[in-house]
Each structure stands twice: as structure tokens, then as C-alpha cells.
N, C-alpha and C. Protein backbone atom coordinates (compact mmCIF):
# COMPACT_ATOMS: atom_id res chain seq x y z
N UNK A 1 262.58 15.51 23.59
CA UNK A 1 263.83 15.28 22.88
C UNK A 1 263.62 14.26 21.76
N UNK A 2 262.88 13.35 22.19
CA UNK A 2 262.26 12.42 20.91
C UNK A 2 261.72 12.77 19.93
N UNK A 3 260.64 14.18 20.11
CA UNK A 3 259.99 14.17 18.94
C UNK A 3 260.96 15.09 18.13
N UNK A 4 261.92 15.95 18.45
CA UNK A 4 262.84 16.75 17.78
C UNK A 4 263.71 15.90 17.21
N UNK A 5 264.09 14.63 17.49
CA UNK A 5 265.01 14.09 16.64
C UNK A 5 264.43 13.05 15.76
N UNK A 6 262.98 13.09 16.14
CA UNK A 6 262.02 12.21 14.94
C UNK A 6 261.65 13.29 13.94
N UNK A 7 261.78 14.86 14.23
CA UNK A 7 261.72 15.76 13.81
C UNK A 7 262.69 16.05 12.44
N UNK A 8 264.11 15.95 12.88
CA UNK A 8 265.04 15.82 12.30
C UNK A 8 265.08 14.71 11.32
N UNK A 9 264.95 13.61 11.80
CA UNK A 9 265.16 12.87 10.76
C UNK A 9 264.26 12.29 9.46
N UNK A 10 263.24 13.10 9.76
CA UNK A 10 261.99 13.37 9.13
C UNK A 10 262.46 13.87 7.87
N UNK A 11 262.76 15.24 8.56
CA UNK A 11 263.25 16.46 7.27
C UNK A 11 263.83 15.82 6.60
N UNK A 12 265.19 14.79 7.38
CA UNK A 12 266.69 14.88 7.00
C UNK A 12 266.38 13.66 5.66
N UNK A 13 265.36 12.56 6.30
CA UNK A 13 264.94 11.74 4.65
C UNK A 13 264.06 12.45 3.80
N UNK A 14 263.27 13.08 3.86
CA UNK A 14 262.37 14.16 2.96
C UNK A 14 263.80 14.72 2.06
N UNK A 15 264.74 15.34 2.80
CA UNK A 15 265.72 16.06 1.87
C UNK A 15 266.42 15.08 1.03
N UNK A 16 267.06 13.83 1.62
CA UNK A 16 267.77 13.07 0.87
C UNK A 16 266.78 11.90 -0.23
N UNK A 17 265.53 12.07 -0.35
CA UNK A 17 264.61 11.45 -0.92
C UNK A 17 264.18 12.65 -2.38
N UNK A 18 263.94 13.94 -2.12
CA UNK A 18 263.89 14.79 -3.05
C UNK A 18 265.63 14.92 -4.11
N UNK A 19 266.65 14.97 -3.36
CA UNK A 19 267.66 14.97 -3.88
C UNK A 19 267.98 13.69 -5.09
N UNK A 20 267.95 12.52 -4.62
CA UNK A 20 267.91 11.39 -5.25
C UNK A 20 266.58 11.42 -6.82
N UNK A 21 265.22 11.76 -6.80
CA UNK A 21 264.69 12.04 -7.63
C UNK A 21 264.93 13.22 -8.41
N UNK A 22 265.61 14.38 -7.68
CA UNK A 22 266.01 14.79 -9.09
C UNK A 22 267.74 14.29 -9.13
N UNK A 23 268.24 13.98 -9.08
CA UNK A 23 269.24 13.18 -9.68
C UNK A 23 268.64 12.69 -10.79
N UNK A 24 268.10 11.57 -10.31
CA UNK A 24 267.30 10.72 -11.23
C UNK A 24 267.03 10.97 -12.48
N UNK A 25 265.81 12.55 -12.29
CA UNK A 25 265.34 12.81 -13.49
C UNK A 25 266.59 13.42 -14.36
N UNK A 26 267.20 14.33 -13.83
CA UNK A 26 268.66 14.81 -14.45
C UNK A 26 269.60 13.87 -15.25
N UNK A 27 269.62 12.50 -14.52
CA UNK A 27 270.29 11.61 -15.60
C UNK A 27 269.38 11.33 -16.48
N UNK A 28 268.22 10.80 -16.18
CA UNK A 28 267.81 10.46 -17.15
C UNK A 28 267.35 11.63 -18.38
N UNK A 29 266.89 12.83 -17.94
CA UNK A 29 267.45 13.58 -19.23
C UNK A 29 268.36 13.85 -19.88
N UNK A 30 269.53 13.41 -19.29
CA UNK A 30 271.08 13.98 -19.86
C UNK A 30 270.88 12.64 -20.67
N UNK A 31 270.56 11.32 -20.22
CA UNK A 31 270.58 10.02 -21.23
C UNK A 31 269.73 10.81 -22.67
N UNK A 32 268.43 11.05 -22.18
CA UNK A 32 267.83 11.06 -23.47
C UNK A 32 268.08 12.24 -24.46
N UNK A 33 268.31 13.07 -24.10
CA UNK A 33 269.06 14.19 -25.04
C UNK A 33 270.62 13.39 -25.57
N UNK A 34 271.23 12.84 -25.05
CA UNK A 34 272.26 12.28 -25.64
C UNK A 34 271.63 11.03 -26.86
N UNK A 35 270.78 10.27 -26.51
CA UNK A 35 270.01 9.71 -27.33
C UNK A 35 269.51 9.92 -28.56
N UNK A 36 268.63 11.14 -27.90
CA UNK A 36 268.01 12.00 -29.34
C UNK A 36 269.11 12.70 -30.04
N UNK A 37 270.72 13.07 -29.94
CA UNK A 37 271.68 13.31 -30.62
C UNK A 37 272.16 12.21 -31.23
N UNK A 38 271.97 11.72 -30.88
CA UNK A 38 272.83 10.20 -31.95
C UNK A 38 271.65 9.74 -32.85
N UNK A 39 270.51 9.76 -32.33
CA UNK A 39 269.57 9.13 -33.21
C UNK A 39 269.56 10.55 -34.48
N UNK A 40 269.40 11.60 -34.20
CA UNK A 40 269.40 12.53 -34.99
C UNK A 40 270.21 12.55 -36.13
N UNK A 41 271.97 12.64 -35.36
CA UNK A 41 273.18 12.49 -36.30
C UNK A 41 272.60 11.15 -37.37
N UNK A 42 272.26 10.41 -36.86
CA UNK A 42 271.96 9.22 -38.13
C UNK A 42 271.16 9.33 -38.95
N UNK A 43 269.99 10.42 -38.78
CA UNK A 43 269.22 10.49 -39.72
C UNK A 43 269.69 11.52 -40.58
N UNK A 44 270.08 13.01 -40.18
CA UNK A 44 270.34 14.04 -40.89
C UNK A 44 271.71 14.72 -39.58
N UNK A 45 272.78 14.84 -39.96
CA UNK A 45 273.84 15.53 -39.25
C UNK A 45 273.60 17.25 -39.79
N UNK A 46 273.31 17.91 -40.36
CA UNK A 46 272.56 18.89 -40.67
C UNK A 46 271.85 19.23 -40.03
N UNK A 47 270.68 18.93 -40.17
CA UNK A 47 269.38 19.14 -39.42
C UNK A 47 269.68 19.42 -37.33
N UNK A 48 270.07 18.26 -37.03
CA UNK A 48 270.43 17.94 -35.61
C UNK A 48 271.61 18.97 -35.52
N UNK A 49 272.65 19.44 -35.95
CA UNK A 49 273.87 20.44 -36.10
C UNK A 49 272.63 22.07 -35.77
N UNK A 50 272.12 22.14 -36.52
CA UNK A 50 270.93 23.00 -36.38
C UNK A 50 270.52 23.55 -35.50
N UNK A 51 269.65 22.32 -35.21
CA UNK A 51 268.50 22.22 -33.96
C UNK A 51 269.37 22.55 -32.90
N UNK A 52 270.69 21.83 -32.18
CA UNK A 52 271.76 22.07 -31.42
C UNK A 52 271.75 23.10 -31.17
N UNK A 53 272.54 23.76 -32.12
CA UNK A 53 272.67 25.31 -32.35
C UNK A 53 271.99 25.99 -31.80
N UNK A 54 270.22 26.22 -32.69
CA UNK A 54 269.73 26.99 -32.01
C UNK A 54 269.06 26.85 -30.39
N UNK A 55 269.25 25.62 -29.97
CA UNK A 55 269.17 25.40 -28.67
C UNK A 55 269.35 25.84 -28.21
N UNK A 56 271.13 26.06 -27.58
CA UNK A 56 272.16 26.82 -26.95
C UNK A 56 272.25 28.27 -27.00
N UNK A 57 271.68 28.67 -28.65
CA UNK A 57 271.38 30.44 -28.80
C UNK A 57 270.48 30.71 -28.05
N UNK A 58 269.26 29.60 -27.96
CA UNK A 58 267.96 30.05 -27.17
C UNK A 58 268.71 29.77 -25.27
N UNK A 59 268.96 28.99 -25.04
CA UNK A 59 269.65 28.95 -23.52
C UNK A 59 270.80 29.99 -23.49
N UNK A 60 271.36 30.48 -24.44
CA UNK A 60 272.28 31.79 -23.78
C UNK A 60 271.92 32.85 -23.72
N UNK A 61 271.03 33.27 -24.52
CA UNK A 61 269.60 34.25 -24.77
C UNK A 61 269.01 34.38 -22.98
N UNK A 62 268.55 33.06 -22.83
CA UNK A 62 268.31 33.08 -21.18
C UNK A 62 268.95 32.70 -20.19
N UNK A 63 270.26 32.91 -20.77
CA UNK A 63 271.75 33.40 -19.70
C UNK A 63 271.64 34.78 -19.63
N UNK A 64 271.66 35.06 -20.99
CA UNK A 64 271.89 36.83 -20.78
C UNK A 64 270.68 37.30 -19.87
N UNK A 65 269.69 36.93 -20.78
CA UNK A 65 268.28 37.84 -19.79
C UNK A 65 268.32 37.62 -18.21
N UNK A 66 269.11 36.31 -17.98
CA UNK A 66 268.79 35.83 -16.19
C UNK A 66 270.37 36.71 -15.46
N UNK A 67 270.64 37.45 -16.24
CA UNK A 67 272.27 37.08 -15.53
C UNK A 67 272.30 39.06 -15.80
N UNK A 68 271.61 39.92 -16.76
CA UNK A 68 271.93 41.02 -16.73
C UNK A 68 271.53 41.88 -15.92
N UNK A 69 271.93 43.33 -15.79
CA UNK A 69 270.82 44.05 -14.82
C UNK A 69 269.91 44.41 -15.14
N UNK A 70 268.74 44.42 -14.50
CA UNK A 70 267.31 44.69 -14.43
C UNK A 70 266.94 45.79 -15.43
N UNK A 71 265.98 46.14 -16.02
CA UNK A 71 265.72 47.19 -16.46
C UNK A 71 264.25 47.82 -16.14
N UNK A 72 263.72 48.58 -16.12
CA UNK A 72 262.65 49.27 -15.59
C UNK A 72 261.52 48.95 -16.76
N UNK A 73 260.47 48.31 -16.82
CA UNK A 73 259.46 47.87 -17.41
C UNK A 73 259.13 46.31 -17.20
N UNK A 74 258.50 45.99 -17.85
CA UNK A 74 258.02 44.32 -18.29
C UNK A 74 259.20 43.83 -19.00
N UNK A 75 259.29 42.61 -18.54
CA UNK A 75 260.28 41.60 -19.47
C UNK A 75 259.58 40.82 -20.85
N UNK A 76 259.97 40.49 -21.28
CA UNK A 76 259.18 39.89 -22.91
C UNK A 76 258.72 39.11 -22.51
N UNK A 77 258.02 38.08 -23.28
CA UNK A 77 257.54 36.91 -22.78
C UNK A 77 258.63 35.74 -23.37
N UNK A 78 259.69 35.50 -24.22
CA UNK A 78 260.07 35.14 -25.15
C UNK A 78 261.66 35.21 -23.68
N UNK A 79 261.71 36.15 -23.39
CA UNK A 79 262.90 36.53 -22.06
C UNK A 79 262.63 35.67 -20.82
N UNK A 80 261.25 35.98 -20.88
CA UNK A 80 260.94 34.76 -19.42
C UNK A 80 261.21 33.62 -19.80
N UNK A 81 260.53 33.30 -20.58
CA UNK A 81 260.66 31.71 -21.20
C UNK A 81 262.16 31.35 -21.23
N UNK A 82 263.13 31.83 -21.84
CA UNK A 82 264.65 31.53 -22.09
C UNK A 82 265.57 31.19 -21.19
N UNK A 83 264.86 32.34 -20.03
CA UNK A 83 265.89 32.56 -18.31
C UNK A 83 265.15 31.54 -17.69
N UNK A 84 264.02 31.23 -17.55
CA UNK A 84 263.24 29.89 -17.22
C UNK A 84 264.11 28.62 -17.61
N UNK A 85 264.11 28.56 -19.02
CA UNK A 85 264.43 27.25 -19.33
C UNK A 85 265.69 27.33 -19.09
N UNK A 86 267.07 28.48 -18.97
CA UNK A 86 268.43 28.31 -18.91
C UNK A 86 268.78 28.18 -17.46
N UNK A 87 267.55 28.17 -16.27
CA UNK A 87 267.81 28.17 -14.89
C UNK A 87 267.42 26.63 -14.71
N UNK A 88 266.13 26.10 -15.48
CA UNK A 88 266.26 24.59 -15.16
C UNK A 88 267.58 23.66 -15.64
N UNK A 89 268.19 24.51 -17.27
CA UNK A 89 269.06 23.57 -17.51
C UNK A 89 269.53 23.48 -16.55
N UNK A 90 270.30 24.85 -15.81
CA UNK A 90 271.48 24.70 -14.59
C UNK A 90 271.27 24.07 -14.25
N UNK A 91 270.42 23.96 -13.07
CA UNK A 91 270.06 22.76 -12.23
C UNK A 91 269.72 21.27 -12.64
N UNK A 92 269.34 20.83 -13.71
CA UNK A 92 269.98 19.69 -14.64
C UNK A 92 271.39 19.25 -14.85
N UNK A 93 272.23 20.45 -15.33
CA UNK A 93 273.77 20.06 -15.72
C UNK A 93 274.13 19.91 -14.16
N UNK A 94 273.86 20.49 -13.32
CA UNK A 94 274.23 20.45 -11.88
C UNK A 94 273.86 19.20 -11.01
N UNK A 95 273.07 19.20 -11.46
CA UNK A 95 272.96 17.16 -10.97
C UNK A 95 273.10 16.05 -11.60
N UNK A 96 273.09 16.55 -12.66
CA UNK A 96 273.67 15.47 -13.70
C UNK A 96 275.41 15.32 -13.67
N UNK A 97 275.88 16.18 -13.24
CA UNK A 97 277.62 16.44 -13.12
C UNK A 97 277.74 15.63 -12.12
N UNK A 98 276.91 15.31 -10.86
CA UNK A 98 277.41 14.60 -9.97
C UNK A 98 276.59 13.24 -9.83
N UNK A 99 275.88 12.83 -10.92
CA UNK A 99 276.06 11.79 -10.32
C UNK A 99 276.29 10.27 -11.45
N UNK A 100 277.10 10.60 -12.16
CA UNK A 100 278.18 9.31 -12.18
C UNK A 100 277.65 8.50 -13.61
N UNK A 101 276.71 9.48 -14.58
CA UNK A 101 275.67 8.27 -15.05
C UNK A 101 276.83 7.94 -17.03
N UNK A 102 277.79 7.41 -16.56
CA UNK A 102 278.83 7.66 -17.75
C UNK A 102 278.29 6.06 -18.56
């Protein structure tokens, strides 16, 4: 009975130890992208308006590709990459939403 609940609580800090680091990293990318927007706006509001832009085209690009139905062949390479990077944002905006870093 001991080693199952040394068992347990093993996991149970392993889980709440992984959770906390990506928190972590999640704020701290949500800091530095907010960063690199302000530093941007000051140099060129143009340029950074831009870059923005096509950001979000490229992450909805890999909304669509992650989110449509399948089709019968190879996916692009340009498709992987997009649904890749629009599945880490999720899980970025998703820990970054909860934890508090205002």
C-alpha cells in the first residue's frame, strides 16, 4: 500500500511539475511577443502591422489544414508546418489564458 501511494504521488508531482514549466514557458512567450510588438510599433508601425498579419494568415492556414477533412495523398510540407505551429500556438494561448501573467 506504501509503494502505490509513493506511486501516486510520484506521478501526481511529475504532473504538477511539467504543468508549471509550461505555464512558465507560455508566459513567458506571451511576454516576449508582446515585447517584440511594442518594440516593433516604435520602430516601423507598418512593417510590424505586416509581419502580424501575415502571422495569423500563416496560423489560420494551419487552422484550416489541422481542422479540415482528410484528403487521400501526402500533405504539403508548408501544411505540416502551419497545423504544427497553429497546434503549439493552442496550447500556448491555453496556458497562457490561465495563468494570470497581466
Amino acid at each position: 500500500m506504501i509503494r502505490g501511494v509513493g506511486s501516486f504521488l510520484k506521478e501526481l508531482l511529475g504532473e504538477l511539475a511539467g504543468e508549471v514549466v509550461l505555464t512558465v514557458i507560455a508566459c513567458l512567450a506571451l511576454a516576449g511577443l508582446a515585447l517584440a510588438f511594442v518594440w516593433g510599433w516604435e520602430r516601423s508601425p507598418l512593417i510590424t502591422g505586416g509581419i502580424g498579419g501575415a502571422l495569423l494568415a500563416f496560423l489560420g492556414y494551419g487552422g484550416f489544414e489541422l481542422l479540415r477533412p482528410a484528403r487521400p495523398g501526402r500533405r504539403g510540407r508548408l501544411a505540416g508546418v502551419a497545423a504544427t505551429a497553429f497546434a503549439v500556438a493552442a496550447l500556448f494561448v491555453a496556458y497562457a489564458w490561465s495563468c494570470n501573467c497581466s
